[in-house]
C-alpha atoms as a PDB file:
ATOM      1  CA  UNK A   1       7.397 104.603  -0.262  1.00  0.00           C
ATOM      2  CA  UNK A   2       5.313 104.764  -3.315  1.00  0.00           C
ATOM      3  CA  UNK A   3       2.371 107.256  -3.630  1.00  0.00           C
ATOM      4  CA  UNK A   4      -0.226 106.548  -6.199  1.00  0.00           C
ATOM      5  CA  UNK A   5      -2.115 109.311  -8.252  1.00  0.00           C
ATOM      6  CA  UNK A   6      -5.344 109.063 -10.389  1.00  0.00           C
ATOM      7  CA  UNK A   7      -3.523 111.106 -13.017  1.00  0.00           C
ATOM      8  CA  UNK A   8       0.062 109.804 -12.567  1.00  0.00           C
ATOM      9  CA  UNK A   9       2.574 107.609 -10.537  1.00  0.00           C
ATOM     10  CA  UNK A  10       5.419 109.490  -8.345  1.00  0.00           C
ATOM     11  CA  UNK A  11       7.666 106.788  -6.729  1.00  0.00           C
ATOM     12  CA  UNK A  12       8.987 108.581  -3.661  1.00  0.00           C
ATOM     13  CA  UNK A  13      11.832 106.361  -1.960  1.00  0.00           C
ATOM     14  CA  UNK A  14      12.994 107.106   1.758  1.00  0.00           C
ATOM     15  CA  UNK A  15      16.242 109.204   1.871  1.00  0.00           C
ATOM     16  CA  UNK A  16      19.281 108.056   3.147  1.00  0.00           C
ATOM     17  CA  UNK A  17      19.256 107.859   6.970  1.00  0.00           C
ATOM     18  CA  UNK A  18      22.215 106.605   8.827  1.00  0.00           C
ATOM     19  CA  UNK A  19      22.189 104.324  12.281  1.00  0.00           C
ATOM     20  CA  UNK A  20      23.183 106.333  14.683  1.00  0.00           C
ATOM     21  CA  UNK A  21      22.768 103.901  17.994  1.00  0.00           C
ATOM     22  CA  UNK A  22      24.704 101.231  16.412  1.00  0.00           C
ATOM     23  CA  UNK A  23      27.698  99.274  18.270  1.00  0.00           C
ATOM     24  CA  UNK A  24      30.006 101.657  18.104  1.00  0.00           C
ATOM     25  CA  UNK A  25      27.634 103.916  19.616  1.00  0.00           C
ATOM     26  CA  UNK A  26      26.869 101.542  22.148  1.00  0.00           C
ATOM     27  CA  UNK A  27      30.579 100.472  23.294  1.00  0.00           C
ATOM     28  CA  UNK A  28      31.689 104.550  24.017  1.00  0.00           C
ATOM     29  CA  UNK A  29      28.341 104.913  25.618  1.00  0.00           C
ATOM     30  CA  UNK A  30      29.330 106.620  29.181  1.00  0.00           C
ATOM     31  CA  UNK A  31      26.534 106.677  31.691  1.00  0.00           C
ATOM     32  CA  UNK A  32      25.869 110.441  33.536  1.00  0.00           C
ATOM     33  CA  UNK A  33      26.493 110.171  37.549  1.00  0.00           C
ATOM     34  CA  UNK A  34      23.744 108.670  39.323  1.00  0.00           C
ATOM     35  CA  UNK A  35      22.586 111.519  41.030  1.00  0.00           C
ATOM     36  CA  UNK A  36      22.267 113.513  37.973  1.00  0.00           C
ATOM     37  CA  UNK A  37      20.657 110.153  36.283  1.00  0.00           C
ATOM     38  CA  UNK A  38      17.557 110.479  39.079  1.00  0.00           C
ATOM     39  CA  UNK A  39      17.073 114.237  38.624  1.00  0.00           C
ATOM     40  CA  UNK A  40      18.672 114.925  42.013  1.00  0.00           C
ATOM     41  CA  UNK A  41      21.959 117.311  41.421  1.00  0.00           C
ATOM     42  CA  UNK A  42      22.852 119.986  38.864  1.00  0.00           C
ATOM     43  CA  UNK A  43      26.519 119.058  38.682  1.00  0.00           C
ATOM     44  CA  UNK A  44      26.947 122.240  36.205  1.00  0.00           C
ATOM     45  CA  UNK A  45      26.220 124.064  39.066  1.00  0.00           C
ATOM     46  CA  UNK A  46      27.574 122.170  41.803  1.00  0.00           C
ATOM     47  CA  UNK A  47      31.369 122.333  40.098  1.00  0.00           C
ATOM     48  CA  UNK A  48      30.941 125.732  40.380  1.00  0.00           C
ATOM     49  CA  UNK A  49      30.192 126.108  44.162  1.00  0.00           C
ATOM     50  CA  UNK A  50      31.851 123.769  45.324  1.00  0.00           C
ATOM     51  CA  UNK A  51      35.775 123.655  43.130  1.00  0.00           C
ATOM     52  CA  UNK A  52      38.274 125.851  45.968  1.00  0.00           C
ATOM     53  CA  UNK A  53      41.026 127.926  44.378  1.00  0.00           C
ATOM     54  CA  UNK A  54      44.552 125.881  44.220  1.00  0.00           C
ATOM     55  CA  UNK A  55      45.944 128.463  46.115  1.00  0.00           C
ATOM     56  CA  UNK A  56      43.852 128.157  49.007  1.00  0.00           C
ATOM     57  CA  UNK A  57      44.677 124.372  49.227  1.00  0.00           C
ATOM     58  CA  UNK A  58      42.024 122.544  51.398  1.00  0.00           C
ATOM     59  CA  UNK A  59      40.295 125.279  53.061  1.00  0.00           C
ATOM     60  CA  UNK A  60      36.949 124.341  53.160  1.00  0.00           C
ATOM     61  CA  UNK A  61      34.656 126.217  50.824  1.00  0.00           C
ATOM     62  CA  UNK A  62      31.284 126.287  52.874  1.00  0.00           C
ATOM     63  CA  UNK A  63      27.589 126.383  51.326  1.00  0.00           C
ATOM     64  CA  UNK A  64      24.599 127.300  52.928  1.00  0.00           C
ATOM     65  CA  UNK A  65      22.429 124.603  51.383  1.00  0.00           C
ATOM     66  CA  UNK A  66      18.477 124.998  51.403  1.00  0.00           C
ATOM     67  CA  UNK A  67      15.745 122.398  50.512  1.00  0.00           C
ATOM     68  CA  UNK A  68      12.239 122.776  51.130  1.00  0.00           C
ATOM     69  CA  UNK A  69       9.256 120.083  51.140  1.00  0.00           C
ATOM     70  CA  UNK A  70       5.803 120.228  51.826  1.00  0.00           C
ATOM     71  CA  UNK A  71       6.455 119.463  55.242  1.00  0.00           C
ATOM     72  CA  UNK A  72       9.489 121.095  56.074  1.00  0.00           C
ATOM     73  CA  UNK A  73      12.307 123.437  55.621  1.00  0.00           C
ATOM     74  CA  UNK A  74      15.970 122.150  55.962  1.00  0.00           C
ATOM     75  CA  UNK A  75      19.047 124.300  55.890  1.00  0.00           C
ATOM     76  CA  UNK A  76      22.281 123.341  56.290  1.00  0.00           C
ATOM     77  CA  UNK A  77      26.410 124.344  56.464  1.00  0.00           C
ATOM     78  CA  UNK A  78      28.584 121.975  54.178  1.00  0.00           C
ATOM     79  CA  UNK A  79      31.883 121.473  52.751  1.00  0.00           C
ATOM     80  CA  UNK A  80      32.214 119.400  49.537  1.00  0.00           C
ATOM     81  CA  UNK A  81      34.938 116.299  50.359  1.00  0.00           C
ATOM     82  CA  UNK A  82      36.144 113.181  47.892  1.00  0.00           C
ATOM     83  CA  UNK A  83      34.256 110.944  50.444  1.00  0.00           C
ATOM     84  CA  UNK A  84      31.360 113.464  50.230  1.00  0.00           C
ATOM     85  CA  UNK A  85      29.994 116.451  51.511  1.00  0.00           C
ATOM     86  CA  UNK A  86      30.459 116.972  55.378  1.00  0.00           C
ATOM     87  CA  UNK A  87      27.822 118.755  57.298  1.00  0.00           C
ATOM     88  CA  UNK A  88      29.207 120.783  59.774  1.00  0.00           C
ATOM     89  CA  UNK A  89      25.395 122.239  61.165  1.00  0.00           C
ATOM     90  CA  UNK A  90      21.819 122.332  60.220  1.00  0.00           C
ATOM     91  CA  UNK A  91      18.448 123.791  61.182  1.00  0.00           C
ATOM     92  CA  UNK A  92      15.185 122.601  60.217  1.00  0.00           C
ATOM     93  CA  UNK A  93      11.939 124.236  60.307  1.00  0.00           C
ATOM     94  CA  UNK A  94      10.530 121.452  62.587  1.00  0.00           C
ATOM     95  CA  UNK A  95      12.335 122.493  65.518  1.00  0.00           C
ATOM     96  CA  UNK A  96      10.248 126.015  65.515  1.00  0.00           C
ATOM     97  CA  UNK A  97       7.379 124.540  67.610  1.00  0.00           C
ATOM     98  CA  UNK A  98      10.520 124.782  70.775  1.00  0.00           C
ATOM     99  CA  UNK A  99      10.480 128.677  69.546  1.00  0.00           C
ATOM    100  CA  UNK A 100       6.329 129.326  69.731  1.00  0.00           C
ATOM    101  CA  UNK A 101       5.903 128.684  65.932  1.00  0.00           C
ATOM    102  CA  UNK A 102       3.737 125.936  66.017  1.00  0.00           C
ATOM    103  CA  UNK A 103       1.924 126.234  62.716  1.00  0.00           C
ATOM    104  CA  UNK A 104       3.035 127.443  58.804  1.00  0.00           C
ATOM    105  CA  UNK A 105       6.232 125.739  58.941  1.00  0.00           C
ATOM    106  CA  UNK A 106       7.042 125.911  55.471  1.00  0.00           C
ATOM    107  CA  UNK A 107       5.689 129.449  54.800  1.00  0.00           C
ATOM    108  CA  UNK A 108       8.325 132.331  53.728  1.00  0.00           C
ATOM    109  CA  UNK A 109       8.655 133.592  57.855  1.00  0.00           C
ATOM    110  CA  UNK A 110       9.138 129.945  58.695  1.00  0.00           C
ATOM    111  CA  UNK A 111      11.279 129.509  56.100  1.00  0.00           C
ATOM    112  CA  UNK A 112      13.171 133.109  57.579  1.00  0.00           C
ATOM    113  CA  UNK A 113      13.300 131.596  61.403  1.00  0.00           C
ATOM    114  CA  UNK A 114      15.089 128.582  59.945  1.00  0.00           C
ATOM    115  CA  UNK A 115      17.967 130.411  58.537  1.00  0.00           C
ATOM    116  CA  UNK A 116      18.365 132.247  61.447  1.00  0.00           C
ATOM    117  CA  UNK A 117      18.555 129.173  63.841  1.00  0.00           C
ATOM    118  CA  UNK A 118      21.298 127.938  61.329  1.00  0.00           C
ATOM    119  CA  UNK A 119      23.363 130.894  61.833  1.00  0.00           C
ATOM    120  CA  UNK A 120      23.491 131.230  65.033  1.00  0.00           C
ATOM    121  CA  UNK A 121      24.039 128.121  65.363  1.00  0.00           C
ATOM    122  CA  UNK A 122      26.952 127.630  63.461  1.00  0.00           C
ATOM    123  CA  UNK A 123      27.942 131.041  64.658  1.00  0.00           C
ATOM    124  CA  UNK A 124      27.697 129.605  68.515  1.00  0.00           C
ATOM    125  CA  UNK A 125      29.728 126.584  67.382  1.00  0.00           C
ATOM    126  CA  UNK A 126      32.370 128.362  66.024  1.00  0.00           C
ATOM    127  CA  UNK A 127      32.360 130.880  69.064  1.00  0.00           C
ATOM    128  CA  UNK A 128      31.508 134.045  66.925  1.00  0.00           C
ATOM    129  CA  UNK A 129      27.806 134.182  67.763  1.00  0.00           C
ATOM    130  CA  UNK A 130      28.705 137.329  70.737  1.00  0.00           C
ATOM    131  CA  UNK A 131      31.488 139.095  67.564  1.00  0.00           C
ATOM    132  CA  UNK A 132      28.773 138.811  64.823  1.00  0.00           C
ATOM    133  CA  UNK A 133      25.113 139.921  66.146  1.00  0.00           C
ATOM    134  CA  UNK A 134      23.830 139.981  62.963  1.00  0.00           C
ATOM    135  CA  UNK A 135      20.838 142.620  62.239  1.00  0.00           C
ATOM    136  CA  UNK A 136      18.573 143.155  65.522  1.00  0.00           C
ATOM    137  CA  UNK A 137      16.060 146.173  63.550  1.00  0.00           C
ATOM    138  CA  UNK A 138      14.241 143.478  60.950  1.00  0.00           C
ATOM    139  CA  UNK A 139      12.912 145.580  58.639  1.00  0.00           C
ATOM    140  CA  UNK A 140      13.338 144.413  55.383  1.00  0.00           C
ATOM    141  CA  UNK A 141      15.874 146.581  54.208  1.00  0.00           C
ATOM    142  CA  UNK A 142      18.964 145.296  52.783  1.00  0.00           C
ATOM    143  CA  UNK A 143      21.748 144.027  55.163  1.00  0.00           C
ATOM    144  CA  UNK A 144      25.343 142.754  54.357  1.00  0.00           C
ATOM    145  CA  UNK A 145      27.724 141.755  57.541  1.00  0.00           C
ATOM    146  CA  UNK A 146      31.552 142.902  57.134  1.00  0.00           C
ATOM    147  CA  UNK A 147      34.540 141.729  58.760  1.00  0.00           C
ATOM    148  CA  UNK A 148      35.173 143.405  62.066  1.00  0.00           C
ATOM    149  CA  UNK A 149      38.558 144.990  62.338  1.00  0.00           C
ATOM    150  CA  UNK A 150      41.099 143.601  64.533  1.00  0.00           C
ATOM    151  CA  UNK A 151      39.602 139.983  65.010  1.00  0.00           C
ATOM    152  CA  UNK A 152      37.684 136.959  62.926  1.00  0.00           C
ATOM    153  CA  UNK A 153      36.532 137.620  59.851  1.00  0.00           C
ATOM    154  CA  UNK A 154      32.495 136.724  59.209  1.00  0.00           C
ATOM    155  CA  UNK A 155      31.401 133.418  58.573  1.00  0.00           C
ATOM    156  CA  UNK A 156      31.313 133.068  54.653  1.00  0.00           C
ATOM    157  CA  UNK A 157      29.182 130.372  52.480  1.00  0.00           C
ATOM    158  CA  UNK A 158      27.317 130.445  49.331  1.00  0.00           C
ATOM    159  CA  UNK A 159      23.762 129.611  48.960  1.00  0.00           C
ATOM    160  CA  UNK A 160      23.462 126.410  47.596  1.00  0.00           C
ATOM    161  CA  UNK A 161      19.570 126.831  46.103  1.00  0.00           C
ATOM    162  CA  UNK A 162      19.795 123.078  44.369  1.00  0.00           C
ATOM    163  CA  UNK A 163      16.920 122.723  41.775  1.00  0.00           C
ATOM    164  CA  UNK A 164      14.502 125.214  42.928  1.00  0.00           C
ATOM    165  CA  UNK A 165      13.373 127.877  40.694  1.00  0.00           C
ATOM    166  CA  UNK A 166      14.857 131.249  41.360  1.00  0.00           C
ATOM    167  CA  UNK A 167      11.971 133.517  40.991  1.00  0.00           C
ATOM    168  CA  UNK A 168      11.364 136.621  43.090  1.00  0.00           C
ATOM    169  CA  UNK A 169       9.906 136.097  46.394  1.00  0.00           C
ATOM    170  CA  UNK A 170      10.876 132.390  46.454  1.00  0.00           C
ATOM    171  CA  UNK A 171      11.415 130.818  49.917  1.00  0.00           C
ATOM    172  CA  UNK A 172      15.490 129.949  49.469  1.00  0.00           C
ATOM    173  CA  UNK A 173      15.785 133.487  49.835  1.00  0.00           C
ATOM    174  CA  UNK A 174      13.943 133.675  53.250  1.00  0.00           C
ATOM    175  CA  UNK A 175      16.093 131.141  54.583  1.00  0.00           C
ATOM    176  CA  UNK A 176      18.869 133.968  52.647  1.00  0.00           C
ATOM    177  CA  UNK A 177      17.495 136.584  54.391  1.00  0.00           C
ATOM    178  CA  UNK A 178      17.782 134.385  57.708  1.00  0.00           C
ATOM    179  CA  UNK A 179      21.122 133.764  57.638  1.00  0.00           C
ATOM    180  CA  UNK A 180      22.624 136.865  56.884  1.00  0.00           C
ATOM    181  CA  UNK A 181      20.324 138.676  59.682  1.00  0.00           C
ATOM    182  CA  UNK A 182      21.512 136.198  61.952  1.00  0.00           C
ATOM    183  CA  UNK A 183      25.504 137.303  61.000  1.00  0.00           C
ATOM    184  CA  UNK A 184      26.682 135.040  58.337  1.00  0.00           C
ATOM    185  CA  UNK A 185      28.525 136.476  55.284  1.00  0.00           C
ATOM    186  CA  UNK A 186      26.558 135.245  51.936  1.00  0.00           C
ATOM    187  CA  UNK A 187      26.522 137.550  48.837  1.00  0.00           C
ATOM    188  CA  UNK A 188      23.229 137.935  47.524  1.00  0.00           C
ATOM    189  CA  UNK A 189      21.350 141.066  46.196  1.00  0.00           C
ATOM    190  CA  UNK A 190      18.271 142.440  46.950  1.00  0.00           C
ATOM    191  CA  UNK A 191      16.673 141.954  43.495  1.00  0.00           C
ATOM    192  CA  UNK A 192      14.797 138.357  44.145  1.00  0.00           C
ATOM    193  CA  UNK A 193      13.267 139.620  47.859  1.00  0.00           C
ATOM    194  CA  UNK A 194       9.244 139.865  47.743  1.00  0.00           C
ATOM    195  CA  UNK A 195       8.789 143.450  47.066  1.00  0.00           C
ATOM    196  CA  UNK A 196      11.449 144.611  44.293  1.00  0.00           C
ATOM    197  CA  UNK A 197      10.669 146.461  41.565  1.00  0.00           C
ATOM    198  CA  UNK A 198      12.210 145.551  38.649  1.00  0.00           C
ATOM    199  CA  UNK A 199      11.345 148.308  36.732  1.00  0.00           C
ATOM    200  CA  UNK A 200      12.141 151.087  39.400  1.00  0.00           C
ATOM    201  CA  UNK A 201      15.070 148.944  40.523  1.00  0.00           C
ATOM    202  CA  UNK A 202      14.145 149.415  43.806  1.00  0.00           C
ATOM    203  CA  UNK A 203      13.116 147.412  47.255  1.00  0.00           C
ATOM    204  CA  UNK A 204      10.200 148.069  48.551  1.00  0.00           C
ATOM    205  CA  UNK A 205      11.008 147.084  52.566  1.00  0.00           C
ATOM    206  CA  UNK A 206       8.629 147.420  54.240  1.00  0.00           C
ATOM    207  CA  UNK A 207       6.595 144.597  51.966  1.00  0.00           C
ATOM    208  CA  UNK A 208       9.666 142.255  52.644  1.00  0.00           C
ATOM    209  CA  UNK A 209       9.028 142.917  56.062  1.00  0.00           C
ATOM    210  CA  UNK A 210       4.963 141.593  56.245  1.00  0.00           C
ATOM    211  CA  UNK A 211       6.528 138.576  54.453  1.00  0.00           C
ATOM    212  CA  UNK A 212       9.336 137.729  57.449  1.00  0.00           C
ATOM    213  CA  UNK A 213       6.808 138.575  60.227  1.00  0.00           C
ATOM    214  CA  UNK A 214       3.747 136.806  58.147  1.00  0.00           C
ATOM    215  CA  UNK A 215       1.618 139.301  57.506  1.00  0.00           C
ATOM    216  CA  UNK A 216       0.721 138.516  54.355  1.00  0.00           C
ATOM    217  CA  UNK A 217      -0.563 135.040  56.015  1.00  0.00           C
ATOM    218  CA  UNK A 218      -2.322 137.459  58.068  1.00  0.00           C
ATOM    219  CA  UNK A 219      -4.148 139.724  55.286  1.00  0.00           C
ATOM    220  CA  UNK A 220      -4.941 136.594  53.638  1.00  0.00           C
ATOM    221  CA  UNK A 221      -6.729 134.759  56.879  1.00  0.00           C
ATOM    222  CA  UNK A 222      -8.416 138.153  57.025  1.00  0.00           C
ATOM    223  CA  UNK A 223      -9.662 138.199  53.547  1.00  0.00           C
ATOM    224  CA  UNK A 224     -10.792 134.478  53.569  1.00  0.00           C
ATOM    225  CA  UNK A 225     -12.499 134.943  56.701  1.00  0.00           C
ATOM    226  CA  UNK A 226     -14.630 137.714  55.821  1.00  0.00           C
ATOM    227  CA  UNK A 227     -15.512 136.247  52.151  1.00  0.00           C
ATOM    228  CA  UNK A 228     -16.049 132.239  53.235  1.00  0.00           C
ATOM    229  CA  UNK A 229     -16.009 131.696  56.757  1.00  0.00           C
ATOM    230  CA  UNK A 230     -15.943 127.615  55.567  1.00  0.00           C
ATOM    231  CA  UNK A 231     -13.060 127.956  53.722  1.00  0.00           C
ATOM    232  CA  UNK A 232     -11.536 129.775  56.263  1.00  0.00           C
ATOM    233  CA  UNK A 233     -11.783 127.331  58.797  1.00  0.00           C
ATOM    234  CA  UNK A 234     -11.114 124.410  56.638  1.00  0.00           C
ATOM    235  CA  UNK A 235      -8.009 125.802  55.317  1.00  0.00           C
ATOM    236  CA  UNK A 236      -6.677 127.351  58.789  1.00  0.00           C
ATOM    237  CA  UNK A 237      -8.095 124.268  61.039  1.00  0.00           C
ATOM    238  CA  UNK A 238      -4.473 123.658  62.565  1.00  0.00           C
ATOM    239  CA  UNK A 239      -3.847 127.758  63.601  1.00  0.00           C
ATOM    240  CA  UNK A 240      -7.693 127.646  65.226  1.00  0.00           C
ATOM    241  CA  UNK A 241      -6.541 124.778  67.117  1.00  0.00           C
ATOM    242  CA  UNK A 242      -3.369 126.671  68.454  1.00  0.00           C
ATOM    243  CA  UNK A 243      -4.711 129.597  68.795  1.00  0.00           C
ATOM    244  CA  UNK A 244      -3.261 131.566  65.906  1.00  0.00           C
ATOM    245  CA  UNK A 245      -4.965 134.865  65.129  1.00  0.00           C
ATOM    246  CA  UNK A 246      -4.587 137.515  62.177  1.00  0.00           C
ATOM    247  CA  UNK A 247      -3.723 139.833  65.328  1.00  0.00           C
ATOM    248  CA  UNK A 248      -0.912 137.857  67.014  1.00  0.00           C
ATOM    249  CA  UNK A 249       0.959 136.241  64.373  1.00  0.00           C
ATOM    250  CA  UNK A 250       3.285 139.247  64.130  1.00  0.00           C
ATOM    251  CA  UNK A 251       4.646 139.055  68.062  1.00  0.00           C
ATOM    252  CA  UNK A 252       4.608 135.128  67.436  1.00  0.00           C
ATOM    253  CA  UNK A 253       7.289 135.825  65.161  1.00  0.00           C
ATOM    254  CA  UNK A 254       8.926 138.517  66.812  1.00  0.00           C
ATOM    255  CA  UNK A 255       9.214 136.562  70.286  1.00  0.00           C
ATOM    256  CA  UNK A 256      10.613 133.441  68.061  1.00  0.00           C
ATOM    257  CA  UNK A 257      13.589 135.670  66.777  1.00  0.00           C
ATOM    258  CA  UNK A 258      14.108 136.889  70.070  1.00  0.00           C
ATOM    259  CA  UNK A 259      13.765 133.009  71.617  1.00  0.00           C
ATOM    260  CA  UNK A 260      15.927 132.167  68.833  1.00  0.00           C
ATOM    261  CA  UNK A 261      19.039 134.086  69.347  1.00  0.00           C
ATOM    262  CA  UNK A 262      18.647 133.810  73.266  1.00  0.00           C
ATOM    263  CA  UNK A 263      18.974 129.882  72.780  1.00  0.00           C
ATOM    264  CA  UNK A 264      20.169 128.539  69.331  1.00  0.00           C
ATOM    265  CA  UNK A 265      21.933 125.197  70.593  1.00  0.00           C
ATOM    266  CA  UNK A 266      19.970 121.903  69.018  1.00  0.00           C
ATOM    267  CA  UNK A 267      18.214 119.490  71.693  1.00  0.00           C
ATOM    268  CA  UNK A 268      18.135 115.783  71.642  1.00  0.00           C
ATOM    269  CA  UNK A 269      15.341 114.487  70.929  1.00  0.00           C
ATOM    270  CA  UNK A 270      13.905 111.934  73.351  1.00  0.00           C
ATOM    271  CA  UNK A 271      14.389 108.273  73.762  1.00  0.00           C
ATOM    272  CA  UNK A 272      11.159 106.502  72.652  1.00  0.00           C
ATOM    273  CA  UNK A 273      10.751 103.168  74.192  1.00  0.00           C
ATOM    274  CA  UNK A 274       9.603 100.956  71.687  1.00  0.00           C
ATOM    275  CA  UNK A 275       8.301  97.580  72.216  1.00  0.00           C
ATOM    276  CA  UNK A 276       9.186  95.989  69.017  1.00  0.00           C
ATOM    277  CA  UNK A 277       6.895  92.730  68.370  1.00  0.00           C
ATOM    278  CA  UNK A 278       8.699  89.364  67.166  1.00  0.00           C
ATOM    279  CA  UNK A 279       7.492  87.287  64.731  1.00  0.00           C
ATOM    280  CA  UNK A 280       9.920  84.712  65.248  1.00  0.00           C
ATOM    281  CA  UNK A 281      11.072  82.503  68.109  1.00  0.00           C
ATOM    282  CA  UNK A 282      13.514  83.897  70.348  1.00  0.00           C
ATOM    283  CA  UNK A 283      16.746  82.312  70.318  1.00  0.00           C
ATOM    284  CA  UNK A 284      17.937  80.170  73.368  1.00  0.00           C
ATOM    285  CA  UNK A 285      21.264  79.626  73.342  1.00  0.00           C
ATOM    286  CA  UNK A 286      23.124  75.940  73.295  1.00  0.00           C
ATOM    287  CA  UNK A 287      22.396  75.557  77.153  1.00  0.00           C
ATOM    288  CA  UNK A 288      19.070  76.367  76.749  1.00  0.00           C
ATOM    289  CA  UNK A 289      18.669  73.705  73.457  1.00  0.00           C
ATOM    290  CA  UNK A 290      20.820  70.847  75.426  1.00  0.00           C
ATOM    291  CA  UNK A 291      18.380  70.991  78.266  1.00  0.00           C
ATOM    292  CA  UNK A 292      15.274  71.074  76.139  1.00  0.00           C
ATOM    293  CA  UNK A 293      16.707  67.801  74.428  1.00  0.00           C
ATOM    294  CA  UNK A 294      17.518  66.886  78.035  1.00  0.00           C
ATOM    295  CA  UNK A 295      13.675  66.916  79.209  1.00  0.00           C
ATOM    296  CA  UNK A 296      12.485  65.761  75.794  1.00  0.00           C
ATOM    297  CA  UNK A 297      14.553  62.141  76.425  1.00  0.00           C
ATOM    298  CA  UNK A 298      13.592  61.661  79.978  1.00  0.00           C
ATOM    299  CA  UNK A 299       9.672  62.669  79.006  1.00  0.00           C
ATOM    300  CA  UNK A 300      10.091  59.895  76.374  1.00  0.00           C
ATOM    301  CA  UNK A 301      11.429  57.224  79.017  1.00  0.00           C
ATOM    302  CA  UNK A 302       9.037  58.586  81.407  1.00  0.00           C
ATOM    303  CA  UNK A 303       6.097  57.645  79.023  1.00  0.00           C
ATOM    304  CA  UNK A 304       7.896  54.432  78.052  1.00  0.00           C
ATOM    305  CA  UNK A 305       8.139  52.825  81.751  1.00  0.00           C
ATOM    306  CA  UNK A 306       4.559  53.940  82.285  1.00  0.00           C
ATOM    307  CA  UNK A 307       3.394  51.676  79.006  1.00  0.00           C
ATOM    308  CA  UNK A 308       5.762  48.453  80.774  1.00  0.00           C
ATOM    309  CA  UNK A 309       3.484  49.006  84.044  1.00  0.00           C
END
């Protein structure tokens, strides 16, 4: 490049820049793994959760894996294979409405329910739901399950959060919260529950509590109602419709636990009968063409003999 002055000439000249994406670069060029190519897996973290110790051969290594939309919450128990990852159970947040929860399905209490369907659940498969109750006072507080003595050890997995963002009060630690009240064996620590203090270092329970029984849903609806009672309906149309309240949304969730652990076992769903539409003609079969060709030759002599008469 060459830069021209009024009062004198500097010749400036590019520096020396070398070709990186050349052939060479091209030819050694290893593509990442597809799922990491469409933003879907953290592999860093995956080889971490799911790699067994050598000396524990091919015992299964089990994950409690969470993933949330805006529609629903879906938790399930997995074991990482060379084939792929084998699901052994899963809850989902859409099955509430069989437990009374019929709105908020992707709120933090929904998100609580769900992990406690999934361990019971898994717990009932595995025939350990009646050795591992799980924690029957929710109040918030922190709760670990141990081994009993003398028989099975707990259920163990680690929570698998995937890409979500770990901050405090995040829903993959309802579903957390779920599980191990329901008597699975996940480490965790209290520090990313709604209502730690970091700087006290301390949990406050009882607001951990109003978020697994919805209260804070509650003191919202409350709020909105009193400030914009448009809004209010607008943005709560679907719990009008059902029925939901400020004042009964905490024994909706209570009698959901309870419904919960009384049945956990998944239902089929029903058979829809469908009647799909063709586009295209059905087929008949060689009988069926042989006699069409059949009828179509004696139609044609039929209307030949008449044009002799």
């Amino acid at each position: 490049l060459i830069h021209f002055y009024k009062r004198r000439q500097v010749l400036v000249t590019m520096p020396f820049v070398k070709i990186v994406k050349n052939k060479a670069y091209f030819k050694r060029y290893q593509v990442k793994f597809r799922r990491r190519r469409e933003g879907k897996t953290d592999y860093y973290a995956r080889k971490r959760l799911v790699i067994q110790d050598k000396n524990k051969y091919n015992t299964p290594k089990y994950r409690m894996i969470v993933r949330s939309s805006n529609t629903d919450v879906c938790c399930q128990i997995a074991y990482a294979r060379l084939e792929g990852d084998i699901i052994i159970c899963a809850a989902y947040s859409h099955e509430l409405p069989r437990y009374g929860v019929k709105v908020g399905l992707t709120n933090y209490a929904a998100a609580y329910c769900t992990g406690l369907l999934l361990a019971r659940r898994v717990l009932h498969k595995f025939k350990l739901d009646s050795v591992y109750e799980g924690n029957t006072n929710v109040d918030g507080s922190m709760f670990c399950v141990e081994d009993q003595d003398g028989g099975p050890g707990a259920f163990r997995a680690c929570l698998d959060v995937g890409l979500a963002r770990t901050s405090t009060g995040a829903k993959v630690f309802a579903a957390l919260k779920g599980a191990v009240d329901g008597g699975l064996d996940i480490p965790h620590s209290e520090k990313r529950f709604p209502g730690y203090d970091a700087e006290s270092k301390e949990l406050n329970a009882d607001v951990h509590r109003q978020h697994i029984f919805g209260l804070h849903v509650a003191n919202y609806m409350t709020s909105l109602q009193e400030e914009d009672e448009e809004a209010y309906k607008k943005h709560f149309s679907r719990f009008i419709k059902n029925g939901v309240t400020p004042a009964n949304i905490e024994a909706m969730y209570t009698k959901a636990h309870a419904a919960i652990r009384a049945d956990p076992a998944a239902k089929k769903a029903a058979d829809k009968k469908v009647t799909k539409k063709r586009w295209t003609a059905k087929k008949i079969g060689l009988e069926g063409r042989q006699a069409k060709v059949k009828a179509a030759k004696e139609e044609f002599l039929n209307q030949l003999e008449q044009m002799k008469e």
